[in-house]
C-alpha atoms as a PDB file:
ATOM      1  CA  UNK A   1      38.387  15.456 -63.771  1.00  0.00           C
ATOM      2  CA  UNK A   2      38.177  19.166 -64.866  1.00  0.00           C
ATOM      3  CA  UNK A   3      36.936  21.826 -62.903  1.00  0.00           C
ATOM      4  CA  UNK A   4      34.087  23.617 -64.448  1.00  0.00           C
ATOM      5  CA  UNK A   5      36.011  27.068 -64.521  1.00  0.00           C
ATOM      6  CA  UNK A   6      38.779  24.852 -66.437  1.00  0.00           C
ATOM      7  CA  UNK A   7      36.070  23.221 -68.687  1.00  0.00           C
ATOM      8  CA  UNK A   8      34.553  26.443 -69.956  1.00  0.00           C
ATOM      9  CA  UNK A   9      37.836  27.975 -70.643  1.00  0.00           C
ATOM     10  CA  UNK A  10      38.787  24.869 -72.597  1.00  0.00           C
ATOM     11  CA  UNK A  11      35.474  25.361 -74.868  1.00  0.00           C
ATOM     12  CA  UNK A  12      35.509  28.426 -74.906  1.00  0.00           C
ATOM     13  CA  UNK A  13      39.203  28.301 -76.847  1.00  0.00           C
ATOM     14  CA  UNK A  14      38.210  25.163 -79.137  1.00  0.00           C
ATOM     15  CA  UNK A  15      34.970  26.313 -80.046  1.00  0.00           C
ATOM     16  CA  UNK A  16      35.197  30.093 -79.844  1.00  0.00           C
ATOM     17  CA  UNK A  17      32.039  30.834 -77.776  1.00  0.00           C
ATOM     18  CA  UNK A  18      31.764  29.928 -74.224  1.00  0.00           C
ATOM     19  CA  UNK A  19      28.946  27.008 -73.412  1.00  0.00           C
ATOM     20  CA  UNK A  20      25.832  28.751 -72.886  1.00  0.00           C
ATOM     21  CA  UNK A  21      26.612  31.212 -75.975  1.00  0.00           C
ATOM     22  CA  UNK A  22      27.044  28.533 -78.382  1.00  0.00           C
ATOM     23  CA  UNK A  23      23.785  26.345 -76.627  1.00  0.00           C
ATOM     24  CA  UNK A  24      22.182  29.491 -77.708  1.00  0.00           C
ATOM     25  CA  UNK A  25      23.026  29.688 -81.470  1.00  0.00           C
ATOM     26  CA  UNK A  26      22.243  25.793 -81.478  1.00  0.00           C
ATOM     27  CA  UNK A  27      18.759  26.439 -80.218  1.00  0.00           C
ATOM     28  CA  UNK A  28      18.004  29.140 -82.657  1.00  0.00           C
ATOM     29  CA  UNK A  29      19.267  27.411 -85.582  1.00  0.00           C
ATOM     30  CA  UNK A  30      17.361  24.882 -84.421  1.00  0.00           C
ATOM     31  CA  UNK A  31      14.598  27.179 -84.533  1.00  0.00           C
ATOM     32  CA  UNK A  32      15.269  28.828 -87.691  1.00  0.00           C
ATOM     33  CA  UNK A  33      14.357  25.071 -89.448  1.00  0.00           C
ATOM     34  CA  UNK A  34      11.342  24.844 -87.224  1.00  0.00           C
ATOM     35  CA  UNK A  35      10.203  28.423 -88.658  1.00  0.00           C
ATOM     36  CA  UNK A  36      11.324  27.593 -92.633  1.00  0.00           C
ATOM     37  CA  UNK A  37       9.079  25.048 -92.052  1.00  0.00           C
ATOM     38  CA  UNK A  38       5.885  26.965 -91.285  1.00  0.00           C
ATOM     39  CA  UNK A  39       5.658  26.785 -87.588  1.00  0.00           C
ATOM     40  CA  UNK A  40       4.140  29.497 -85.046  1.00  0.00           C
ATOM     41  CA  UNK A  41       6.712  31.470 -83.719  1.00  0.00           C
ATOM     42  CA  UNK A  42       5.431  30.423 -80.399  1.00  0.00           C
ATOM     43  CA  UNK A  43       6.017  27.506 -81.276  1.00  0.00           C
ATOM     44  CA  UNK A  44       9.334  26.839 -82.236  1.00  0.00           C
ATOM     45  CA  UNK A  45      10.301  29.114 -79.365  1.00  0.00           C
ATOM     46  CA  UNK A  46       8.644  26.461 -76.662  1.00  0.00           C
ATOM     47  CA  UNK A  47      10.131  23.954 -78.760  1.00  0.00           C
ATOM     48  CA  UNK A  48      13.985  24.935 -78.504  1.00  0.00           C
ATOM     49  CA  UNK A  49      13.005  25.821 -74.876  1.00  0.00           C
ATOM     50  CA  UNK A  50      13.588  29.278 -74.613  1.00  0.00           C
ATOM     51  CA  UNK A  51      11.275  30.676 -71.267  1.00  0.00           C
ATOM     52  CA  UNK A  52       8.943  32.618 -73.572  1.00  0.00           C
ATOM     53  CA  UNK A  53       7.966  34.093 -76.948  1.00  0.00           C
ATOM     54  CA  UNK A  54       9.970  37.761 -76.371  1.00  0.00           C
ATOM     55  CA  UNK A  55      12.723  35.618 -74.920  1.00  0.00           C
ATOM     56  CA  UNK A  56      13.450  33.694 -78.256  1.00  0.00           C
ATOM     57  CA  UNK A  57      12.897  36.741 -80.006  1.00  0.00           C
ATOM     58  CA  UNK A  58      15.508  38.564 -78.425  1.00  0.00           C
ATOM     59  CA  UNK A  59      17.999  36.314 -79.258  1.00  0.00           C
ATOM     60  CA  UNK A  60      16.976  35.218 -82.553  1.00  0.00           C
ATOM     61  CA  UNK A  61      17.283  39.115 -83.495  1.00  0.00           C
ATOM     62  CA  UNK A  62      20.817  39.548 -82.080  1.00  0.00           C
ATOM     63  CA  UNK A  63      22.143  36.225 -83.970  1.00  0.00           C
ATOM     64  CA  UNK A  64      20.297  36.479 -87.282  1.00  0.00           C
ATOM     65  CA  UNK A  65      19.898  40.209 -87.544  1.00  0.00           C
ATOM     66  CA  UNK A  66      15.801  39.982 -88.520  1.00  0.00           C
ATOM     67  CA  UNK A  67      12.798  39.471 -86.103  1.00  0.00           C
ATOM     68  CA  UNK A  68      11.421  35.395 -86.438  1.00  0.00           C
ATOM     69  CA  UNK A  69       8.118  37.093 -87.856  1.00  0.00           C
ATOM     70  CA  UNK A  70      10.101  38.744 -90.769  1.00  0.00           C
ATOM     71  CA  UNK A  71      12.398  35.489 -91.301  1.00  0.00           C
ATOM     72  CA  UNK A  72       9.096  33.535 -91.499  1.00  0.00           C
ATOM     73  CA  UNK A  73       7.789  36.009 -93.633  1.00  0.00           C
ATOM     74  CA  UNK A  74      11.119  35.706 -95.674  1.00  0.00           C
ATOM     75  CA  UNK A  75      11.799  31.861 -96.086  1.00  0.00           C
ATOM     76  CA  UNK A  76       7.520  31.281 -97.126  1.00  0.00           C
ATOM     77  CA  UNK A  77       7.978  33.902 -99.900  1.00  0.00           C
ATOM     78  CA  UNK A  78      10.731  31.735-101.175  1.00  0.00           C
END
């Protein structure tokens, strides 16, 4: 019986990142495995259900710190 203002607060101070933030770092984790394991960046983007291709790119930059072409690029030389 929480409200939902109540409910994010409460996640936001056990986990550290309100909902939608850490949904976001799930689904591009999520997407990091799909790309280590040779998918299409398209792909893996559709797959974790971001809306598009420069959508998932966005965010995978600002979490990981490298475009998904380059950490493709990265994890196959390896």
């Amino acid at each position: 019986h929480l409200s939902p203002f109540h409910l994010v607060r409460v996640f936001h101070s056990e986990v550290g990142l309100p909902p939608h933030a850490y949904l976001t770092q799930v689904r591009v984790r999520r997407a990091r495995a799909y790309l280590a394991k040779g998918w299409q960046i398209a792909a893996a983007a559709h797959e974790t259900g971001f809306t598009d291709q420069s959508h998932f790119s966005r965010h995978f930059k600002r979490i990981t710190g490298v475009t998904p072409g380059l950490y493709s690029k990265i994890v196959q030389d390896h």
